[in-house]
C-alpha atoms as a PDB file:
ATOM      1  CA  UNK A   1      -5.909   2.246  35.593  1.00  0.00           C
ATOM      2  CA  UNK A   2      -2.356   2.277  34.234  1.00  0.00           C
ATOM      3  CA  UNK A   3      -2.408   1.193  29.870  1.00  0.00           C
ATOM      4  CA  UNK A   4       0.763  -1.454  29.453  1.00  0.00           C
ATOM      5  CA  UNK A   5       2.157  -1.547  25.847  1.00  0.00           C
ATOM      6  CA  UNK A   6       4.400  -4.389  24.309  1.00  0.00           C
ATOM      7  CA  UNK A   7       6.750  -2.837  21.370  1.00  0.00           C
ATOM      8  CA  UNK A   8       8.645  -5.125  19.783  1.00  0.00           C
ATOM      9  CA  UNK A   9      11.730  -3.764  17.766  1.00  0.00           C
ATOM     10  CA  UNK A  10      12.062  -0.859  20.104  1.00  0.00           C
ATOM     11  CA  UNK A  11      15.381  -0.564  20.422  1.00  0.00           C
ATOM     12  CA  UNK A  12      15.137   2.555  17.636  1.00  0.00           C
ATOM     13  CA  UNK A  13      13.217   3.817  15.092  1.00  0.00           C
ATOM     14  CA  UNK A  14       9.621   3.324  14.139  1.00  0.00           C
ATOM     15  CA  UNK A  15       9.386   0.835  17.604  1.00  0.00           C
ATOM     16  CA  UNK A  16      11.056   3.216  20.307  1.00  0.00           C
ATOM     17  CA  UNK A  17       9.474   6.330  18.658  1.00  0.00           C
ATOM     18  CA  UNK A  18       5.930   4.685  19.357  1.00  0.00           C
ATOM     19  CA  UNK A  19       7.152   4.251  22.749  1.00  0.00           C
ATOM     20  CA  UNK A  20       8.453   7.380  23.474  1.00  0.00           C
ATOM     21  CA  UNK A  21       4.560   9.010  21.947  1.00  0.00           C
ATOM     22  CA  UNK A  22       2.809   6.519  23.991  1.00  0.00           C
ATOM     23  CA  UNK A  23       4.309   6.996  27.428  1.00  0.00           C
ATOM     24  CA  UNK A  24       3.901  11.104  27.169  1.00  0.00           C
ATOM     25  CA  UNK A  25       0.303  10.038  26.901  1.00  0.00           C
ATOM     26  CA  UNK A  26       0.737   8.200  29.848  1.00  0.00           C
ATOM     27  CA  UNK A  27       0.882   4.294  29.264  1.00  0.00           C
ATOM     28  CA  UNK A  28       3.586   2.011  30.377  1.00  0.00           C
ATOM     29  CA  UNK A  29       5.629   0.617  27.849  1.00  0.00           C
ATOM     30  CA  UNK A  30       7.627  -2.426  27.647  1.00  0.00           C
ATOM     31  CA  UNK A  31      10.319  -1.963  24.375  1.00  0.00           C
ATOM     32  CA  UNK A  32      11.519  -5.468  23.605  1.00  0.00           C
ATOM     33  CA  UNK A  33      14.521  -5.652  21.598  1.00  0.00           C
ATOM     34  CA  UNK A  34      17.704  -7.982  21.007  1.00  0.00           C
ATOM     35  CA  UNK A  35      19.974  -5.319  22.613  1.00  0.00           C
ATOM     36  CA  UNK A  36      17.406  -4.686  25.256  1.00  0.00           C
ATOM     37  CA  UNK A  37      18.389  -0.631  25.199  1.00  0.00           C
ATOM     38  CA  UNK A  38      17.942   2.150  23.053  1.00  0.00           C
ATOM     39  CA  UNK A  39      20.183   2.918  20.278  1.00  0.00           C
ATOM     40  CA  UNK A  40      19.562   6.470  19.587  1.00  0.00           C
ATOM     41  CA  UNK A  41      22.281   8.629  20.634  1.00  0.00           C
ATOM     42  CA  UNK A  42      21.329  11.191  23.271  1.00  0.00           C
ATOM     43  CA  UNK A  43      17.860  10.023  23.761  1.00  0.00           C
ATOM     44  CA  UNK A  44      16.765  10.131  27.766  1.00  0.00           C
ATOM     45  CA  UNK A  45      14.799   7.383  28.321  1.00  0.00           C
ATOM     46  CA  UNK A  46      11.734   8.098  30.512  1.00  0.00           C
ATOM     47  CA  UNK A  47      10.726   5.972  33.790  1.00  0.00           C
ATOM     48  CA  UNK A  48       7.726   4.331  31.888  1.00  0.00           C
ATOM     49  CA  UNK A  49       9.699   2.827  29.266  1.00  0.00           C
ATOM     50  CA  UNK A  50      11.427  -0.550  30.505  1.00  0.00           C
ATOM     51  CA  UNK A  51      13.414  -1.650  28.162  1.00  0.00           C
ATOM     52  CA  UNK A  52      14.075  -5.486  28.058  1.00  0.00           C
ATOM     53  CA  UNK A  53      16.107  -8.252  26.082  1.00  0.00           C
ATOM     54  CA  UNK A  54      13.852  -9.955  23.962  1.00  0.00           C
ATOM     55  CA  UNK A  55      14.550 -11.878  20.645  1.00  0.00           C
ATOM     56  CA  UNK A  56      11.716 -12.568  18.348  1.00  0.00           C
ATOM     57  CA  UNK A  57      13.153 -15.418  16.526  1.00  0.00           C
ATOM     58  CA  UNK A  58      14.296 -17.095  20.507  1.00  0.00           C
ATOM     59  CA  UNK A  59      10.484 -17.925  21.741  1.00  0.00           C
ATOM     60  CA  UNK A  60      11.784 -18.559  25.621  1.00  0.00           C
ATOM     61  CA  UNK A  61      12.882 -14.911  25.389  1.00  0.00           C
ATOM     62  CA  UNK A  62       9.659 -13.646  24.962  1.00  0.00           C
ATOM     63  CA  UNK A  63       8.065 -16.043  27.342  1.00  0.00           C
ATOM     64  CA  UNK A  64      10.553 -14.559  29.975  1.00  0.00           C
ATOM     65  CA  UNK A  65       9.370 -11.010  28.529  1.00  0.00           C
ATOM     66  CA  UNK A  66       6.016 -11.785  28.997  1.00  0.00           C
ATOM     67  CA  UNK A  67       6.129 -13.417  32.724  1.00  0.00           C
ATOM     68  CA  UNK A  68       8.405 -10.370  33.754  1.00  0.00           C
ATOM     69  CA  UNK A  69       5.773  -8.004  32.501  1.00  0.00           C
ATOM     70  CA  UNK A  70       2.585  -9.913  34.205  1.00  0.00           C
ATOM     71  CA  UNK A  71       4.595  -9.942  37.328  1.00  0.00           C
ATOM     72  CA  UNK A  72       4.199  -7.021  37.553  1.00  0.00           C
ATOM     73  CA  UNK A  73       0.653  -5.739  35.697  1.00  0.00           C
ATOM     74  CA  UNK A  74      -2.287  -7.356  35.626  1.00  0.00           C
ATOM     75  CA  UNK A  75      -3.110  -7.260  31.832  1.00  0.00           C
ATOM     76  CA  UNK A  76      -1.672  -5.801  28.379  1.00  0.00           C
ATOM     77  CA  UNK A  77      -3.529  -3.285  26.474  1.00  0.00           C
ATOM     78  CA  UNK A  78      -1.369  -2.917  23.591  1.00  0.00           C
ATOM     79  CA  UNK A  79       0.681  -5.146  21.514  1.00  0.00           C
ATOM     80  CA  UNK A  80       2.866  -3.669  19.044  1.00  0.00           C
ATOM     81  CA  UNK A  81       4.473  -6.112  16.735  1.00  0.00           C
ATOM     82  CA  UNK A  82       7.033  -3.890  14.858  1.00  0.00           C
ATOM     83  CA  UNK A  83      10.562  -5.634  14.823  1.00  0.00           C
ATOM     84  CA  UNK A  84      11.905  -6.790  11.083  1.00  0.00           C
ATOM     85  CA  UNK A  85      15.021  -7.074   8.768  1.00  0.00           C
ATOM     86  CA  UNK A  86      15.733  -6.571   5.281  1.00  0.00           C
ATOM     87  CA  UNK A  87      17.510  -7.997   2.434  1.00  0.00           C
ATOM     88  CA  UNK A  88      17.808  -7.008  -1.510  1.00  0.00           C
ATOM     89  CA  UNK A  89      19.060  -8.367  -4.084  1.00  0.00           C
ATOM     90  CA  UNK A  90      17.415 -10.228  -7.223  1.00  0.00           C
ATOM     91  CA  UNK A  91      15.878 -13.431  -6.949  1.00  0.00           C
ATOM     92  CA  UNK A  92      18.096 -15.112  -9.064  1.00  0.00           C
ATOM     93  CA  UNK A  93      20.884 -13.814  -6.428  1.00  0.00           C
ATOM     94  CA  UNK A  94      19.538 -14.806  -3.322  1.00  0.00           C
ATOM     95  CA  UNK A  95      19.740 -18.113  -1.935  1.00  0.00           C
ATOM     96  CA  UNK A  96      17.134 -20.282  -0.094  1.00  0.00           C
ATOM     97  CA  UNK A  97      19.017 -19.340   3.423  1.00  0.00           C
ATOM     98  CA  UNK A  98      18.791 -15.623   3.057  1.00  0.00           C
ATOM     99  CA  UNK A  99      15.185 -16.126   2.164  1.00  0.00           C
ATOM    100  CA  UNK A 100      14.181 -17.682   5.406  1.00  0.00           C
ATOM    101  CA  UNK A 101      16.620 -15.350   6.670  1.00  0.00           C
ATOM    102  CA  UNK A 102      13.931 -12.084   5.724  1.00  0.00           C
ATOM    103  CA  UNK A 103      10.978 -14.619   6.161  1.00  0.00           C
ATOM    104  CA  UNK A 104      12.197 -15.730  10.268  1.00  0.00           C
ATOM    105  CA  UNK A 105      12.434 -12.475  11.526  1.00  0.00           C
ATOM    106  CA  UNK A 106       9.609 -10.486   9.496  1.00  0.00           C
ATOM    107  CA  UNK A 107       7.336 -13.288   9.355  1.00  0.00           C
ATOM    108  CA  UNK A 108       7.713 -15.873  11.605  1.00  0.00           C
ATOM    109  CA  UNK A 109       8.865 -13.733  14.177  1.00  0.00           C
ATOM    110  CA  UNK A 110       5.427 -11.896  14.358  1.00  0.00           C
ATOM    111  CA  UNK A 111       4.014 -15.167  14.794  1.00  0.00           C
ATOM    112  CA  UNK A 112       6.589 -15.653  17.836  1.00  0.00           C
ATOM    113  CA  UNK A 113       5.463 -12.823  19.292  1.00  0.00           C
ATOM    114  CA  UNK A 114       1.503 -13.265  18.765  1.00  0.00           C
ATOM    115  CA  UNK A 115       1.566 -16.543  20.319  1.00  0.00           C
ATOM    116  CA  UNK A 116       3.487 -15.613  22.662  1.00  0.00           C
ATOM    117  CA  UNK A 117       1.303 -12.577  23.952  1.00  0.00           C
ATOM    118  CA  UNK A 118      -1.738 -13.565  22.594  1.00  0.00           C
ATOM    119  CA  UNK A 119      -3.655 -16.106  25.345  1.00  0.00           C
ATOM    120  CA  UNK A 120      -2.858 -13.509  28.300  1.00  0.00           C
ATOM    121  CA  UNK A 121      -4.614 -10.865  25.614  1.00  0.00           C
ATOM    122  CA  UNK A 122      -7.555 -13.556  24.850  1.00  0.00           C
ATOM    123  CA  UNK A 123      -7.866 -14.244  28.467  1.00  0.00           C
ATOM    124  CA  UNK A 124      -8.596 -10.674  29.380  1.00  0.00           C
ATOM    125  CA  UNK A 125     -11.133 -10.324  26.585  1.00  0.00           C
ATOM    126  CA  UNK A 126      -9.604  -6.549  25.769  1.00  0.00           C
ATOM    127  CA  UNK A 127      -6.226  -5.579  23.994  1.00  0.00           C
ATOM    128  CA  UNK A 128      -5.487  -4.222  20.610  1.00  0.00           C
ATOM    129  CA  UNK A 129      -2.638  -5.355  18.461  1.00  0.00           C
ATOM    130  CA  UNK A 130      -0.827  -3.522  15.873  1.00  0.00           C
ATOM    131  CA  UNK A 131       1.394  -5.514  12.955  1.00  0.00           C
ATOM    132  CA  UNK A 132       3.583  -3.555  10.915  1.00  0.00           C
ATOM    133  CA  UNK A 133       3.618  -4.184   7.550  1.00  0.00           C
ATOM    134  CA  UNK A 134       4.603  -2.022   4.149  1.00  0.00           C
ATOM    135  CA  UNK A 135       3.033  -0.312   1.275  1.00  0.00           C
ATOM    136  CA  UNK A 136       5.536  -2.848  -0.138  1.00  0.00           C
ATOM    137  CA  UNK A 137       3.143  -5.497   1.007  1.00  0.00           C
ATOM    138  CA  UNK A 138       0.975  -4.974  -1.443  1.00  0.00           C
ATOM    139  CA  UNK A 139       3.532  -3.069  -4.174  1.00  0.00           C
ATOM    140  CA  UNK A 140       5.961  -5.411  -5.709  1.00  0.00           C
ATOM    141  CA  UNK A 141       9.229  -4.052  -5.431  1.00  0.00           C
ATOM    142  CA  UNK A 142      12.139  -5.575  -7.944  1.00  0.00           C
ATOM    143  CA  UNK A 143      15.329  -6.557  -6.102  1.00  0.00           C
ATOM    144  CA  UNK A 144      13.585  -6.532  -2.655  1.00  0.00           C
ATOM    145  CA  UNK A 145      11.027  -9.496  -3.799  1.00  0.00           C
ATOM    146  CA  UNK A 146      11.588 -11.314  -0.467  1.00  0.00           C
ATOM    147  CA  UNK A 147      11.351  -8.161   1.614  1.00  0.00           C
ATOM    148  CA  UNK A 148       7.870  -7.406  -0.698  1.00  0.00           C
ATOM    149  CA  UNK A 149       6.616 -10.858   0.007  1.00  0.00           C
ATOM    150  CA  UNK A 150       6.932 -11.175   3.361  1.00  0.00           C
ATOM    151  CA  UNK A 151       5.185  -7.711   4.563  1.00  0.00           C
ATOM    152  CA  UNK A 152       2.091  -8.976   1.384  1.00  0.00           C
ATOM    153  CA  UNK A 153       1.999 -12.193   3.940  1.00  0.00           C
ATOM    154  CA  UNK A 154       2.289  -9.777   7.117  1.00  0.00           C
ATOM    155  CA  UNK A 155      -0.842  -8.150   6.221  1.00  0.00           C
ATOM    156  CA  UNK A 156      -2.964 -11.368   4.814  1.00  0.00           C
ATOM    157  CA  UNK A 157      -2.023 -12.980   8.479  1.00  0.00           C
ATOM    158  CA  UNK A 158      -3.198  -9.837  10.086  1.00  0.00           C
ATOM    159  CA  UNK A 159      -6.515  -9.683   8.374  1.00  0.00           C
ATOM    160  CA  UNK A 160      -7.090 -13.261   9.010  1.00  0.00           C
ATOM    161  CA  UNK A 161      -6.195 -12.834  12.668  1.00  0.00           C
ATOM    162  CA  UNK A 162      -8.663  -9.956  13.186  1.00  0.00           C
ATOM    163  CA  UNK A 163     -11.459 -12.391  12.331  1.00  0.00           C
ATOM    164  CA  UNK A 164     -10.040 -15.271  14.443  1.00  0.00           C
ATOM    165  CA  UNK A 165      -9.579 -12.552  17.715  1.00  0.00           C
ATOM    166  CA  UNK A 166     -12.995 -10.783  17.426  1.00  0.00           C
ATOM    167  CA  UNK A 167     -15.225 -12.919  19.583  1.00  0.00           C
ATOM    168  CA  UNK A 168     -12.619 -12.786  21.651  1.00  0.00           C
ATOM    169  CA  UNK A 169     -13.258  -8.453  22.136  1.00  0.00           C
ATOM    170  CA  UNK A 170      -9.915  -8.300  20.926  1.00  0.00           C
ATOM    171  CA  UNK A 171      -8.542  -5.738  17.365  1.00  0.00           C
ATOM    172  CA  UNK A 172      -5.939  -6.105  15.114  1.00  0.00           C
ATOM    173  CA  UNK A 173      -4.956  -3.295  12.625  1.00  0.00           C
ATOM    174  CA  UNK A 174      -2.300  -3.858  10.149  1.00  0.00           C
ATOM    175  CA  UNK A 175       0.003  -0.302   9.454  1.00  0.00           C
ATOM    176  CA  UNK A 176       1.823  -0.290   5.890  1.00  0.00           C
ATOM    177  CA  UNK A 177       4.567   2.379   6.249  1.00  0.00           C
ATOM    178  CA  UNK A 178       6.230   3.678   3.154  1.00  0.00           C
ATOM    179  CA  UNK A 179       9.480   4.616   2.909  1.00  0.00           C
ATOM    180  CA  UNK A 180      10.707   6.419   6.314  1.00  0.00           C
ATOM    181  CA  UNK A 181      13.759   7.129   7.914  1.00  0.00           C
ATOM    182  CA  UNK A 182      15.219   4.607  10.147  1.00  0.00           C
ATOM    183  CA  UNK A 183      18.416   2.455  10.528  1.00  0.00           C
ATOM    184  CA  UNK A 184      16.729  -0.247   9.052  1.00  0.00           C
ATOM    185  CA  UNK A 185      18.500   1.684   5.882  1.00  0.00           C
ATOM    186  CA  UNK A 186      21.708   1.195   6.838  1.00  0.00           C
ATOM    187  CA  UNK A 187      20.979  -1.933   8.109  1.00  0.00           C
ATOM    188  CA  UNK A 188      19.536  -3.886   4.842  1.00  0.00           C
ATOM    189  CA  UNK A 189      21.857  -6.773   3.836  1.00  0.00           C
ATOM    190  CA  UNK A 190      22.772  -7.616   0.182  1.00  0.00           C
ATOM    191  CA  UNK A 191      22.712 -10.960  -0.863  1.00  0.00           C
ATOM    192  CA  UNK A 192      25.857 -12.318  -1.672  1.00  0.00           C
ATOM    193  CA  UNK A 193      25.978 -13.116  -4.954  1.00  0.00           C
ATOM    194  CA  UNK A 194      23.997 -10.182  -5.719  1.00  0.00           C
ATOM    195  CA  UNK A 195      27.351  -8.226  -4.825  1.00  0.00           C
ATOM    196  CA  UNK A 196      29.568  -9.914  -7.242  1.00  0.00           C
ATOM    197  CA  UNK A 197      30.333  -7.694 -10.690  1.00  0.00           C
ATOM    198  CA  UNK A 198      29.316 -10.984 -12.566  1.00  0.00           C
ATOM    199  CA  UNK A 199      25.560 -11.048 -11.567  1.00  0.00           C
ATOM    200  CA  UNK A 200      23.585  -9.927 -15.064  1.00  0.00           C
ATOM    201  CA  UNK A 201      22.028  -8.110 -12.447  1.00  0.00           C
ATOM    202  CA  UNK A 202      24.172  -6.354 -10.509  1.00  0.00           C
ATOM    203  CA  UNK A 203      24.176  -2.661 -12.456  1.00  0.00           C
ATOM    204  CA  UNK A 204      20.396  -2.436 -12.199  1.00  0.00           C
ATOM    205  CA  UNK A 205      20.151  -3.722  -8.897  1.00  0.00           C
ATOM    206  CA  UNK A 206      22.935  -1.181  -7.414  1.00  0.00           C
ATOM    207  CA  UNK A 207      20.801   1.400  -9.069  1.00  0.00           C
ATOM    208  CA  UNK A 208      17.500   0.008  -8.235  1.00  0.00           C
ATOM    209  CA  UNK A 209      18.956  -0.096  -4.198  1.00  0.00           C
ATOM    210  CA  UNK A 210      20.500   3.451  -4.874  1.00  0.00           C
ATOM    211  CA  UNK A 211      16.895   4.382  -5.480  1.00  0.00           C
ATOM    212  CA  UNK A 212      15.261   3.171  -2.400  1.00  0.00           C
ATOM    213  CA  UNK A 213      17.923   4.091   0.034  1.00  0.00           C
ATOM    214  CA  UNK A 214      17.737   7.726  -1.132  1.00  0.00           C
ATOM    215  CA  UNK A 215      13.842   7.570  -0.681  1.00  0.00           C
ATOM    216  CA  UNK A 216      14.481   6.072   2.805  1.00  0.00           C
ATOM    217  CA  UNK A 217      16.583   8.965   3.634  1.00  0.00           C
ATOM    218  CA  UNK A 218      14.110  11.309   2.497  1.00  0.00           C
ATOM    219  CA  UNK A 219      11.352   9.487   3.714  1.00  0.00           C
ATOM    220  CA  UNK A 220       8.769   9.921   6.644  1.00  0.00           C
ATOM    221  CA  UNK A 221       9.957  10.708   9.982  1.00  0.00           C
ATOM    222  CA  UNK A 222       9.417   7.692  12.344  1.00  0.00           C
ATOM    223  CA  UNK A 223       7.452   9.901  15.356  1.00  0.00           C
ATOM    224  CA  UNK A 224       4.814  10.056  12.302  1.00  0.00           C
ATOM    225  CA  UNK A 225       3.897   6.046  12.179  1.00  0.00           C
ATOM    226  CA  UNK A 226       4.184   6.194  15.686  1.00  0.00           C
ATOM    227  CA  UNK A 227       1.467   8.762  15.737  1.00  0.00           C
ATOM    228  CA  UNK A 228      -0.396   6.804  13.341  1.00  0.00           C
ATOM    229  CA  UNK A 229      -0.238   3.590  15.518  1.00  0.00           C
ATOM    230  CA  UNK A 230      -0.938   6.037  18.841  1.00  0.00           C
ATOM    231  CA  UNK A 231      -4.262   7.068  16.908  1.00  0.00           C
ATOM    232  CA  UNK A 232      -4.962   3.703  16.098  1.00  0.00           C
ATOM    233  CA  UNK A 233      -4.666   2.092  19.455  1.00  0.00           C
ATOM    234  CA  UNK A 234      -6.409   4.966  21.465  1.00  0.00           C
ATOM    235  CA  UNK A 235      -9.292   4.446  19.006  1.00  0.00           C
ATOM    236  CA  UNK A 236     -12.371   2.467  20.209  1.00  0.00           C
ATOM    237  CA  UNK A 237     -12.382   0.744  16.881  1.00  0.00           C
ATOM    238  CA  UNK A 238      -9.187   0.372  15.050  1.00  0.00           C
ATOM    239  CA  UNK A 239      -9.314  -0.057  11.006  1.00  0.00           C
ATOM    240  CA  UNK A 240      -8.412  -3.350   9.849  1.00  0.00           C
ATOM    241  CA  UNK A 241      -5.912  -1.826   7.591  1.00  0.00           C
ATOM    242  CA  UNK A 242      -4.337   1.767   7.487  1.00  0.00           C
ATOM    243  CA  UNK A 243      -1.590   3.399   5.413  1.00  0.00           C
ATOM    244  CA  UNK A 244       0.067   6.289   6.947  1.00  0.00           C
ATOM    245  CA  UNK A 245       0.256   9.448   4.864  1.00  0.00           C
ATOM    246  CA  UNK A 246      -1.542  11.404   1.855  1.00  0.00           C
ATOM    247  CA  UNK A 247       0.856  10.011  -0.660  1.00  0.00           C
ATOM    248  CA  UNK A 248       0.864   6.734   0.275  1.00  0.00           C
ATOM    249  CA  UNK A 249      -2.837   6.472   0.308  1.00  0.00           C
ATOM    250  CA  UNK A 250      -2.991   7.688  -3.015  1.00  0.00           C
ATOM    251  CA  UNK A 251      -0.354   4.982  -4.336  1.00  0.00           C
ATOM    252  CA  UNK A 252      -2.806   2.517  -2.806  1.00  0.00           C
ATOM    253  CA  UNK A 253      -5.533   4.146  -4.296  1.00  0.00           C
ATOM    254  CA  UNK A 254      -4.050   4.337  -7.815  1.00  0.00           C
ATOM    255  CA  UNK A 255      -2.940   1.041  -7.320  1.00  0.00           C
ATOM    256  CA  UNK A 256      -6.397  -0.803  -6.712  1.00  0.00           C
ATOM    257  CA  UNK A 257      -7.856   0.984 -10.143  1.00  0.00           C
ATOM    258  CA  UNK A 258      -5.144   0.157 -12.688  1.00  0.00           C
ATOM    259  CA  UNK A 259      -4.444  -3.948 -14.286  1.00  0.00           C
ATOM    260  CA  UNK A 260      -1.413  -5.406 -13.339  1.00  0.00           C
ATOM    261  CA  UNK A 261       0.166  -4.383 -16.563  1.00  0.00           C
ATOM    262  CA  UNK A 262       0.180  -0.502 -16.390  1.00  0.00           C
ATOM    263  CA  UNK A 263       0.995  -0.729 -12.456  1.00  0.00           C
ATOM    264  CA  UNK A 264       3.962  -3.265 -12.907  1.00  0.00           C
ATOM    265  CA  UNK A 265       5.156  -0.769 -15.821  1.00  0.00           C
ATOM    266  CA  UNK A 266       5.040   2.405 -13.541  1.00  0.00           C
ATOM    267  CA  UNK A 267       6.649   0.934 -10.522  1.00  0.00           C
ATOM    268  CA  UNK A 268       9.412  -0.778 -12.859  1.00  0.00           C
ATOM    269  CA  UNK A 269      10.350   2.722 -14.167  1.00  0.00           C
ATOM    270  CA  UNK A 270      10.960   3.682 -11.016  1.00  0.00           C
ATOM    271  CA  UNK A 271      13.115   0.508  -9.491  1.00  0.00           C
ATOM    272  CA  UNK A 272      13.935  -1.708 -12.582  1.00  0.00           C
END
């Protein structure tokens, strides 16, 4: 029998190169996005791979995702929950609205797309879902506090879900990334006032951004998460929690031994 994966955020990057891995191992994928295409230039997009409008943060899209999809399959065997935004700036800078604005679409659009997906999943009794987090969800990164707290709340509501799915024969694994190379570089917003000369913060933030974006650009090639997540999915038991890549492990590792003072120090020299 055929395997039928949902990908949110699969329009590029981290979501369409999971797609791409998972339908050369022969599943079905369905790659929701806003644009409901790809966006990578010269990419051929393979018969298995049905790309389809589908906003995270507009609930009747995905219901219309969802009832195209069982029209035509039976069950889903995959959910992939990978769509997300970014803003920086300090927290001093950033107002309430471009908060929510990282929170709706990070956040509460994972929720959108769990309930959403989630009683055809529950109904089967079988299906494995996948939420993409950060290392930052559990590193606190200056200037991107918003982006920091949402992925730490990403991967608390994925732990709690795996508990609340399990009777139900269904996984959940939450996958903390670190930095990799995407658009979602080039696509981070500032927040306004952050970009005004006057802010107290503005030279260390500019640097602090400077910093990340060039570790972005240098970072870990998307097709690698999406190997990680294939691994994870084809598994019989998925880990509750898995961070992609030697050095990231370690950070995690390092991070779990040291107080809160030392750690806050280190990462400071690095962003602050």
């Amino acid at each position: 029998m055929e395997k039928i994966a949902v990908i949110t955020g699969a329009s590029s990057g981290i979501g369409l190169a999971t797609a791409m891995l998972l339908e050369k191992k022969g599943w079905i994928v369905y790659a929701l996005s806003r644009s409901g295409k790809s966006k990578q230039d010269n990419t051929v997009v393979p018969q298995r791979i049905i790309h389809l409008k589908a906003d995270v943060n507009e609930k009747q899209t995905l219901d219309n995702a969802l009832c195209q999809i069982l029209s035509q399959h039976q069950q889903i065997d995959a959910l992939v929950c990978n769509a997300g935004n970014g803003i920086a700036g300090a927290i001093e800078d950033t107002s309430a609205e471009e908060a929510k604005y990282q929170f709706q679409t990070t956040f509460f659009g994972v929720h959108n797309t769990i309930c959403t997906f989630l009683p055809q999943m529950r109904q089967q009794k079988n299906g494995k879902i996948i939420i993409i987090s950060s290392v930052a969800g559990f590193v606190p990164i200056p200037f991107q506090a918003f982006y920091a707290a949402a992925k730490s709340a990403l991967l608390s509501y994925a732990k709690s879900l795996s508990m609340e799915i399990k009777p139900f024969g269904l996984q959940c694994c939450a996958i903390l990334p670190g930095d990799t190379k995407t658009h979602f570089t080039s696509n981070r917003i500032i927040a306004e006032r952050a970009k005004s000369p006057s802010s107290p913060y503005s030279i260390t933030m500019e640097r602090s951004v400077r910093k990340m974006e060039e570790d972005e650009k240098n970072g870990i090639a998307a097709e690698v998460i999406a190997q990680c997540i294939a691994k994870q999915i084809q598994q019989k038991r998925m880990a509750p929690v898995t961070v992609p890549c030697v050095q990231y492990k370690l950070i995690a590792f390092l991070l779990r031994l040291l107080p809160n003072k030392p750690a806050l120090y280190l990462i400071g020299r690095l962003y602050a």
